[in-house]
C-alpha atoms as a PDB file:
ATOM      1  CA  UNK A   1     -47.062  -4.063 -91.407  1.00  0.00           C
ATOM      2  CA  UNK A   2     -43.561  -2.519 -90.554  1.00  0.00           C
ATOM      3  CA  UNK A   3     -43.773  -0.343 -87.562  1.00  0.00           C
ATOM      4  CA  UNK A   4     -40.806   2.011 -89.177  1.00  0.00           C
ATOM      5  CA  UNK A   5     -42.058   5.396 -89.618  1.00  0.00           C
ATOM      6  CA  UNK A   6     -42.288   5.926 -93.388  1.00  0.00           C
ATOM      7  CA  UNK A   7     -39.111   7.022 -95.653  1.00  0.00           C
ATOM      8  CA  UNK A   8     -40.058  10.885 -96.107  1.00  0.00           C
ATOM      9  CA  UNK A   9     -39.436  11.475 -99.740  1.00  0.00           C
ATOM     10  CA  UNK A  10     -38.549  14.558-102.144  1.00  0.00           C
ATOM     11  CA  UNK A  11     -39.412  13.852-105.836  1.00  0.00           C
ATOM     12  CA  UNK A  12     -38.118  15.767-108.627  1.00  0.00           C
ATOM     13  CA  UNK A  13     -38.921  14.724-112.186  1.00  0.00           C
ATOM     14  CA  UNK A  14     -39.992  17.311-115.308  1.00  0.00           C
ATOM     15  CA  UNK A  15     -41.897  14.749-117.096  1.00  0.00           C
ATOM     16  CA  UNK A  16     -45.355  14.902-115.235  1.00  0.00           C
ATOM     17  CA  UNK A  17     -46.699  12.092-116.180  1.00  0.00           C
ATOM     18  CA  UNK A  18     -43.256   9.797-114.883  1.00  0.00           C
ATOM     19  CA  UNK A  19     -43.058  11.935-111.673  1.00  0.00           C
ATOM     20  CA  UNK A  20     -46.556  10.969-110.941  1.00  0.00           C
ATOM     21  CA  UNK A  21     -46.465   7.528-111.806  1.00  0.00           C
ATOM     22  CA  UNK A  22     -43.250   6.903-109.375  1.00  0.00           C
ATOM     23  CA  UNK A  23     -45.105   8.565-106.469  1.00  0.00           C
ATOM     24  CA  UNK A  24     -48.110   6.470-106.900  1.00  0.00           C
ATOM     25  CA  UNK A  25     -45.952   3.460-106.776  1.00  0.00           C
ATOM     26  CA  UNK A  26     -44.146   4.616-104.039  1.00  0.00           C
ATOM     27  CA  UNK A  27     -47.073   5.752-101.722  1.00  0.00           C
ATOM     28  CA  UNK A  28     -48.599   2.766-102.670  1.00  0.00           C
ATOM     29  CA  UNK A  29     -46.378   0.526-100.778  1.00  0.00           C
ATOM     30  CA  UNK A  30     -47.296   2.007 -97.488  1.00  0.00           C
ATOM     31  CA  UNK A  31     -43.952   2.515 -96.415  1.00  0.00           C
ATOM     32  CA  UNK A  32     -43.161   5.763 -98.448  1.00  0.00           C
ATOM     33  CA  UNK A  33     -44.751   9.286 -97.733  1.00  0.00           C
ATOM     34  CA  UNK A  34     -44.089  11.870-101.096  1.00  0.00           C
ATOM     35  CA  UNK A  35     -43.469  15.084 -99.131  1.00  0.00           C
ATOM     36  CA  UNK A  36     -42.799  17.135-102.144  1.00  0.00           C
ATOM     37  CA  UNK A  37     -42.899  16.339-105.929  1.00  0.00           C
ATOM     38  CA  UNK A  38     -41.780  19.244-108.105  1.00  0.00           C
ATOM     39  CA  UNK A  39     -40.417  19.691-111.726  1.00  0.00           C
ATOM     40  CA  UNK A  40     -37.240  21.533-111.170  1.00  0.00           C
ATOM     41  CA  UNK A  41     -33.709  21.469-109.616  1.00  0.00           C
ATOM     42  CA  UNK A  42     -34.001  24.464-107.530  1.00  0.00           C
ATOM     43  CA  UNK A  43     -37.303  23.472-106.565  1.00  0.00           C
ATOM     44  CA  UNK A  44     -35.750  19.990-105.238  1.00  0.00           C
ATOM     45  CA  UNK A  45     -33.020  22.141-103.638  1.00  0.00           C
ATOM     46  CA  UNK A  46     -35.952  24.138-101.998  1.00  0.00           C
ATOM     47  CA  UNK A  47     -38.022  21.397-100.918  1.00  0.00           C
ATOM     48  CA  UNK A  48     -34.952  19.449 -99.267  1.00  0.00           C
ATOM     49  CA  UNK A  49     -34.177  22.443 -97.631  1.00  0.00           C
ATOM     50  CA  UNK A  50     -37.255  23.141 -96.136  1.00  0.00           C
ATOM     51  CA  UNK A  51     -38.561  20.039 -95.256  1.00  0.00           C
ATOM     52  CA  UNK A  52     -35.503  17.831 -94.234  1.00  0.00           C
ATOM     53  CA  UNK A  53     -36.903  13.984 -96.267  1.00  0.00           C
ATOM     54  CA  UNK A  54     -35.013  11.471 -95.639  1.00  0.00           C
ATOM     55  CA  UNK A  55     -34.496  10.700 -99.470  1.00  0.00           C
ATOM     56  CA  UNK A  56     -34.641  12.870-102.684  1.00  0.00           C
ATOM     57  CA  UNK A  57     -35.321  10.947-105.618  1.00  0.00           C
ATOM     58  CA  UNK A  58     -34.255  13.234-108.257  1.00  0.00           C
ATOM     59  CA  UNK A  59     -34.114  13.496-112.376  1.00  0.00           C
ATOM     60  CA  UNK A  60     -30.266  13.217-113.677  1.00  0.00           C
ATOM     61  CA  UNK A  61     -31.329  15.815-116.839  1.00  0.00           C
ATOM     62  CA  UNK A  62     -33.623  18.654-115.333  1.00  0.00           C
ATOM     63  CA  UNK A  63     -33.488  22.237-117.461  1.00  0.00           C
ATOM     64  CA  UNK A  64     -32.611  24.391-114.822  1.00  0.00           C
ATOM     65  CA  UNK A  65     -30.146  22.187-112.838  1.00  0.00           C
ATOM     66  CA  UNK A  66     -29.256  18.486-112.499  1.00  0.00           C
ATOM     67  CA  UNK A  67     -30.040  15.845-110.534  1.00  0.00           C
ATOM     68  CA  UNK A  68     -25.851  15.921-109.778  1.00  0.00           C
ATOM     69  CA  UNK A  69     -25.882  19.040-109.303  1.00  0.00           C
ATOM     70  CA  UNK A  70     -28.610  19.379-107.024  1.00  0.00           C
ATOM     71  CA  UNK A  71     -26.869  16.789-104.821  1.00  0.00           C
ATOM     72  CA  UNK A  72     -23.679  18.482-105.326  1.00  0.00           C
ATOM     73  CA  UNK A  73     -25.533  21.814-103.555  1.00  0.00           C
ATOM     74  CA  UNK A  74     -26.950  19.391-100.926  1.00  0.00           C
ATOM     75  CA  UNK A  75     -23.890  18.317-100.050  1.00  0.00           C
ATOM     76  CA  UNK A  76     -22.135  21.834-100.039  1.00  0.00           C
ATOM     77  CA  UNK A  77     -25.255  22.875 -97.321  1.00  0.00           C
ATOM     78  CA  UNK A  78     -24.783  19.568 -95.184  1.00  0.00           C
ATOM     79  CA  UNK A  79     -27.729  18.180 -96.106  1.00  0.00           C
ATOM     80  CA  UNK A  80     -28.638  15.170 -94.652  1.00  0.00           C
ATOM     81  CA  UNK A  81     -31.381  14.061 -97.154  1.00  0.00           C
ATOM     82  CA  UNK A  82     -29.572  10.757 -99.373  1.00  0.00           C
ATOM     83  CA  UNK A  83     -30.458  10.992-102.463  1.00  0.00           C
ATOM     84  CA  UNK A  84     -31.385   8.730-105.765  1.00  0.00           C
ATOM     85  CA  UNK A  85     -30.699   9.678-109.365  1.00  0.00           C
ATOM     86  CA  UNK A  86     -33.218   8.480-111.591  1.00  0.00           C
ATOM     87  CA  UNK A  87     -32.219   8.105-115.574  1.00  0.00           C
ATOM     88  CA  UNK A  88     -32.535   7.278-118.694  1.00  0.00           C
ATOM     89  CA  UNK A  89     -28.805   7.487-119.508  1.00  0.00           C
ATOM     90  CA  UNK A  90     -26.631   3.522-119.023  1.00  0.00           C
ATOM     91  CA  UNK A  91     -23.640   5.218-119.575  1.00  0.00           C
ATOM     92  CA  UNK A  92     -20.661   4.171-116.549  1.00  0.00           C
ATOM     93  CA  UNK A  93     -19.758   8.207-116.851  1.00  0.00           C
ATOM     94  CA  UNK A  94     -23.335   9.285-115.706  1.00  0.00           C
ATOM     95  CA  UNK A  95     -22.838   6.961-113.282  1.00  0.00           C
ATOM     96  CA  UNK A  96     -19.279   7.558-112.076  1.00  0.00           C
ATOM     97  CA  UNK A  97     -20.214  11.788-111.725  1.00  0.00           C
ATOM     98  CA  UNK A  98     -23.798  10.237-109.776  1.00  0.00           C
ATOM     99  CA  UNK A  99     -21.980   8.549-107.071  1.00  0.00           C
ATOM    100  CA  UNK A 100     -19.041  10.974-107.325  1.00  0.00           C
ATOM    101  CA  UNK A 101     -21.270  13.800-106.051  1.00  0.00           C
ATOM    102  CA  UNK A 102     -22.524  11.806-103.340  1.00  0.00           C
ATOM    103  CA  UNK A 103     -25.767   9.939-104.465  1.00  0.00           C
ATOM    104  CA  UNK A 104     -26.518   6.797-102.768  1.00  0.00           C
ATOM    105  CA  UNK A 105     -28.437   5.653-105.833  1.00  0.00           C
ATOM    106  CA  UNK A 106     -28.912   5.405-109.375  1.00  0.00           C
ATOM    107  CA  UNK A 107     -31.725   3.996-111.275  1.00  0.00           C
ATOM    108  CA  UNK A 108     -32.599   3.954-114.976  1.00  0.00           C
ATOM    109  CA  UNK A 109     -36.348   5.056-116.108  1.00  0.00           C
ATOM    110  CA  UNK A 110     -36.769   1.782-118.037  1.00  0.00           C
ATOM    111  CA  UNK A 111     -36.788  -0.315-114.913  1.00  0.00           C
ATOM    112  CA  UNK A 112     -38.200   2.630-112.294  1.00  0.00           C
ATOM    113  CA  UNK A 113     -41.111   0.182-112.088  1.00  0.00           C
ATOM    114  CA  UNK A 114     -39.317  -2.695-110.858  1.00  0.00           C
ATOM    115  CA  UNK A 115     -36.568  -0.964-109.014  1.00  0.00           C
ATOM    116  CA  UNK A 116     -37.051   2.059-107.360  1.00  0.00           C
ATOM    117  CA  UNK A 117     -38.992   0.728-103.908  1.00  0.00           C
ATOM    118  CA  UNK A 118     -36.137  -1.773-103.800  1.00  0.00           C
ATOM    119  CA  UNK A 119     -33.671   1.847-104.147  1.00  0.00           C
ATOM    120  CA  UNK A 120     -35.474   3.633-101.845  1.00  0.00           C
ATOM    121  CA  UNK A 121     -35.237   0.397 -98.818  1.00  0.00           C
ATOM    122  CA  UNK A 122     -31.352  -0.092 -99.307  1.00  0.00           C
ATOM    123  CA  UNK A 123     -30.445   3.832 -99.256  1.00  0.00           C
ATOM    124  CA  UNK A 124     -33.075   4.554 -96.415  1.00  0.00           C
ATOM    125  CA  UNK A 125     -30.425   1.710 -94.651  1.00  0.00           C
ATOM    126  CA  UNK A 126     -27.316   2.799 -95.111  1.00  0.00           C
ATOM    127  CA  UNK A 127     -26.507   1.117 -98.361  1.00  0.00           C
ATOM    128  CA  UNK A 128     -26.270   2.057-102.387  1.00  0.00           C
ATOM    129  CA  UNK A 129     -27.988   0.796-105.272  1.00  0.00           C
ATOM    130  CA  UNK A 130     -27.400   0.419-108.447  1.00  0.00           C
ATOM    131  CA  UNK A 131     -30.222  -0.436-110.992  1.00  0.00           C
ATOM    132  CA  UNK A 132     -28.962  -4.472-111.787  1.00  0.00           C
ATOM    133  CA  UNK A 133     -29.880  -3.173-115.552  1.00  0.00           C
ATOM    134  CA  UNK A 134     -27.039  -1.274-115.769  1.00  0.00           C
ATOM    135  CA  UNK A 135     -24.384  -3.191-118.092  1.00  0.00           C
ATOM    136  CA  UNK A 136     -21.499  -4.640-115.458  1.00  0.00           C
ATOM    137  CA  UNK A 137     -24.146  -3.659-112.394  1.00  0.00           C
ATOM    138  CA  UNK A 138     -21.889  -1.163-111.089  1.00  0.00           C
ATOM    139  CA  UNK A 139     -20.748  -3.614-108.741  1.00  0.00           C
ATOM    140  CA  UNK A 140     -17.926  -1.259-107.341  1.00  0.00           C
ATOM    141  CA  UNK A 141     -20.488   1.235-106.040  1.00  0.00           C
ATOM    142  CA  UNK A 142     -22.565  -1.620-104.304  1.00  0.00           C
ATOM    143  CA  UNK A 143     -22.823  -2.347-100.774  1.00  0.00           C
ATOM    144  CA  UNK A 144     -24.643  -5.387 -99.489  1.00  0.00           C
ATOM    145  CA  UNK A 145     -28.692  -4.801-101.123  1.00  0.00           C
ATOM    146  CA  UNK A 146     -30.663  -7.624-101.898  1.00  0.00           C
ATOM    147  CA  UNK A 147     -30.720  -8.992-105.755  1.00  0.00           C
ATOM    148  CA  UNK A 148     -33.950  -9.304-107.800  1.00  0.00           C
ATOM    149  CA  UNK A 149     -34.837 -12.701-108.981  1.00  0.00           C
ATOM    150  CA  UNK A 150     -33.645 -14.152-112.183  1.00  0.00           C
ATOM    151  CA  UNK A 151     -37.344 -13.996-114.139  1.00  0.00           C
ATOM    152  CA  UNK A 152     -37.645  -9.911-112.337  1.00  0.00           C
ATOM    153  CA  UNK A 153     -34.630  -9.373-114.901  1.00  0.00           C
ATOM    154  CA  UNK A 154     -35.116 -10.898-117.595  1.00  0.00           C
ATOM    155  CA  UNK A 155     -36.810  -8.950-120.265  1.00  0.00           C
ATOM    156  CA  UNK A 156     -40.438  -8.888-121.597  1.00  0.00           C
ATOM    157  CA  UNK A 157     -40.926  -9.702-125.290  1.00  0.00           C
ATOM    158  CA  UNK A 158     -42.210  -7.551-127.619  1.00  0.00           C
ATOM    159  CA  UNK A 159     -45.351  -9.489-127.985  1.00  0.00           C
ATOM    160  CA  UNK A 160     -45.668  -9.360-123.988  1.00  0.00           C
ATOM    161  CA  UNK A 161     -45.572  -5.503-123.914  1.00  0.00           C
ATOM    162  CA  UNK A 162     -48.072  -5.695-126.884  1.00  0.00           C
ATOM    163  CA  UNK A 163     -50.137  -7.177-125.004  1.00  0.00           C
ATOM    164  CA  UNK A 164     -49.732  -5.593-121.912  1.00  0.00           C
ATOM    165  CA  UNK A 165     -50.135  -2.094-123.666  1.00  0.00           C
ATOM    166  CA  UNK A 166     -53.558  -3.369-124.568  1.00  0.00           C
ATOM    167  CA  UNK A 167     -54.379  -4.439-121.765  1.00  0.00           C
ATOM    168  CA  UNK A 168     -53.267  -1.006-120.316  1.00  0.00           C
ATOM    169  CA  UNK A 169     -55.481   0.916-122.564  1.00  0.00           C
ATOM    170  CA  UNK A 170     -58.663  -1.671-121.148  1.00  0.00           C
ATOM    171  CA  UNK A 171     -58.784  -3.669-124.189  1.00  0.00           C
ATOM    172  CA  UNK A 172     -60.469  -7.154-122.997  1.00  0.00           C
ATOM    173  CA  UNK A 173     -58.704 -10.734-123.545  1.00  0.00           C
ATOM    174  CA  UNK A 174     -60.738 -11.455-126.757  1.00  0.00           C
ATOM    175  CA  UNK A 175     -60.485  -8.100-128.348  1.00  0.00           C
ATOM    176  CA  UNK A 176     -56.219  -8.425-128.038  1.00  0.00           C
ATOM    177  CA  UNK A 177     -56.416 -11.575-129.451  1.00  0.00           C
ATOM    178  CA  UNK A 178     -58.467 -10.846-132.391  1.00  0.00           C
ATOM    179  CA  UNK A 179     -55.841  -7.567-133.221  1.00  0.00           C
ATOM    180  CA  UNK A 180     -52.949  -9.742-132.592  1.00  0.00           C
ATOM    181  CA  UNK A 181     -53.931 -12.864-134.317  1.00  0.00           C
ATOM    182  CA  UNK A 182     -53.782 -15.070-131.398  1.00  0.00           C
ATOM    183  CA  UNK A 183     -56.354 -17.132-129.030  1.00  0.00           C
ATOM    184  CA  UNK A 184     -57.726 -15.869-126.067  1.00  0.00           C
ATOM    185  CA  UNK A 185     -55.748 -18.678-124.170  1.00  0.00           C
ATOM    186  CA  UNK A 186     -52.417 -17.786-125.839  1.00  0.00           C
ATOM    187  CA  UNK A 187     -53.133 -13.892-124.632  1.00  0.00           C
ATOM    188  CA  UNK A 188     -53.974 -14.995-121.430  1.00  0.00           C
ATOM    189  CA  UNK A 189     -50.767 -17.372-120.621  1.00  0.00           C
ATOM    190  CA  UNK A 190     -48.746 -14.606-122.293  1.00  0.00           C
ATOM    191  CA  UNK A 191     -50.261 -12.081-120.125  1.00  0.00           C
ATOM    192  CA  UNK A 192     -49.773 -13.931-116.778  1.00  0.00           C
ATOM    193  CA  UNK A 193     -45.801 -14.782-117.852  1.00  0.00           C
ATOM    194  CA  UNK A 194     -45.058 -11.013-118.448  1.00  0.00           C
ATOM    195  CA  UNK A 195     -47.072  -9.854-114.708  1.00  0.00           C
ATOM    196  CA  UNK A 196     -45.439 -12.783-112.929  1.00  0.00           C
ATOM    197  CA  UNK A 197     -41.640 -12.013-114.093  1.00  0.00           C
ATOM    198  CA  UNK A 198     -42.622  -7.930-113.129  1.00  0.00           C
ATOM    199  CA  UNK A 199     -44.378  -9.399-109.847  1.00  0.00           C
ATOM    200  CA  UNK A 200     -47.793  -7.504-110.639  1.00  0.00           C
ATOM    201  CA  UNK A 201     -51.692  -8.712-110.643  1.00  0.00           C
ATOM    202  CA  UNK A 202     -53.945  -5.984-111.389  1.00  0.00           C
ATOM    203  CA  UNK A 203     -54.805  -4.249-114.391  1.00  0.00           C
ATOM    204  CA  UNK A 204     -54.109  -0.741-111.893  1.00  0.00           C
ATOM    205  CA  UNK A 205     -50.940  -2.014-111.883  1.00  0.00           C
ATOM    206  CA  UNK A 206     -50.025  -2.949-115.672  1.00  0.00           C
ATOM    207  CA  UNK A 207     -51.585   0.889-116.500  1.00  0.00           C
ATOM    208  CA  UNK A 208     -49.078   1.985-113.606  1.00  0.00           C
ATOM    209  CA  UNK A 209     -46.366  -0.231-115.507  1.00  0.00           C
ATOM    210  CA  UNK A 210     -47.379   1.282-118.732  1.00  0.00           C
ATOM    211  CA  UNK A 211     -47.295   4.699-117.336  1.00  0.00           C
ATOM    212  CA  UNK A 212     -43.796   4.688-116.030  1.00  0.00           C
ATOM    213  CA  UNK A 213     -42.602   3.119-119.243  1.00  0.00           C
ATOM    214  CA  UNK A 214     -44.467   6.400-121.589  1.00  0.00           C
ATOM    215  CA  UNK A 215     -46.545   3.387-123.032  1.00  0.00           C
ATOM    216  CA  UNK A 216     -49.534   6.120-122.576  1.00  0.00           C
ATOM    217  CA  UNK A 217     -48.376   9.263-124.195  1.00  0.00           C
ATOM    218  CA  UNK A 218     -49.101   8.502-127.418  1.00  0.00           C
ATOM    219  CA  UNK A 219     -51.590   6.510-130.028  1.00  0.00           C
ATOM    220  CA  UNK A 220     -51.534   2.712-129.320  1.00  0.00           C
ATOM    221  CA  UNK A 221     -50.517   0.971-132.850  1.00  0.00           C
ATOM    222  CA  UNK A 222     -53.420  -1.229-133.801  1.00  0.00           C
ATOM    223  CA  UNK A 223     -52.397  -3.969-136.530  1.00  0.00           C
END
């Protein structure tokens, strides 16, 4: 265990359900303490403000104000918080105006799951991240930060999230097979591929991996 106090974090999401999914994940490491989670802009603002974290982890598209433009006020107040934008927009001009405001961060919603610990180490150094899902990687905003494997990036199938949605909602091997049309053994090996390329082995945390990608927000199709 790392004898580094942990990163002190501000968390600002309006989608409950994501907000609460990232802080589990990142209290959950042990190395990450959520010192404020909140659903607005000039709540984040607030919280930074008050309580000096070393990151804020913040929503680019917030109603009241944006994740740019609360790091925009941070920066005007000499904050020394770093902060990480957190969306679901790919676009290089989101990402340009991120950066260009001063985040030390930016990673997409899809891959929150997979990424955002790995954020949170390289801007609590010194560094910048950008999510490697981004199309070209961002590569001119990128200092030095460790890359994820080959199998971390490449993507599930459709029949791996199937089953891992299932699995999610606590359906057992031999019910998934018998809704999918497939053998217990074929569920199982497909099941163990998709955890071991999102380095996970517990069903807490596929339903924390289904959580952060809104698998759980709605009715599960059944075919």
């Amino acid at each position: 265990m790392s004898d580094r106090l942990p990163v002190r974090v501000v968390l600002a999401d309006d989608h409950p359900v994501f907000r609460h999914g990232v802080a589990d994940l990142l209290s959950g490491t042990g190395e990450v303490e959520i010192v404020a989670s909140v659903d607005t802009g000039t709540a984040a603002v607030q919280a930074v403000t008050d309580l000096v974290p070393d990151i804020a982890i913040l929503d680019l598209a917030m109603p009241d104000m944006n994740g740019v433009a609360v790091i925009r006020t941070l920066v005007e107040r000499r904050s020394p918080a770093r902060s990480i934008i957190l969306s679901v927009y790919d676009s290089r001009v989101y990402v340009d105006q991120a950066f260009e405001a001063g985040a030390g961060g930016y990673v997409l919603k899809r891959s929150a799951f997979l990424n955002i610990a790995q954020a949170v180490q390289a801007v609590r150094s010194g560094g910048t991240y950008v999510d490697p899902m981004l199309p070209g990687h961002g590569a001119a905003h990128v200092r030095p930060v460790a890359a994820p494997s080959h199998d971390a990036q490449a993507p599930l199938t459709e029949r791996e999230k199937e089953i891992l949605r299932f699995v999610a909602y606590g359906y057992t091997g031999k019910e998934i097979g018998a809704r999918i049309g497939a053998t217990l053994k074929a569920v199982e090996a497909q099941k163990a591929r998709a955890c071991c390329r999102l380095g996970i082995s517990s069903r807490a945390q596929i339903v924390q991996f289904a959580i952060l990608q809104g698998w759980l927000q709605g009715e599960i199709t059944l075919r």
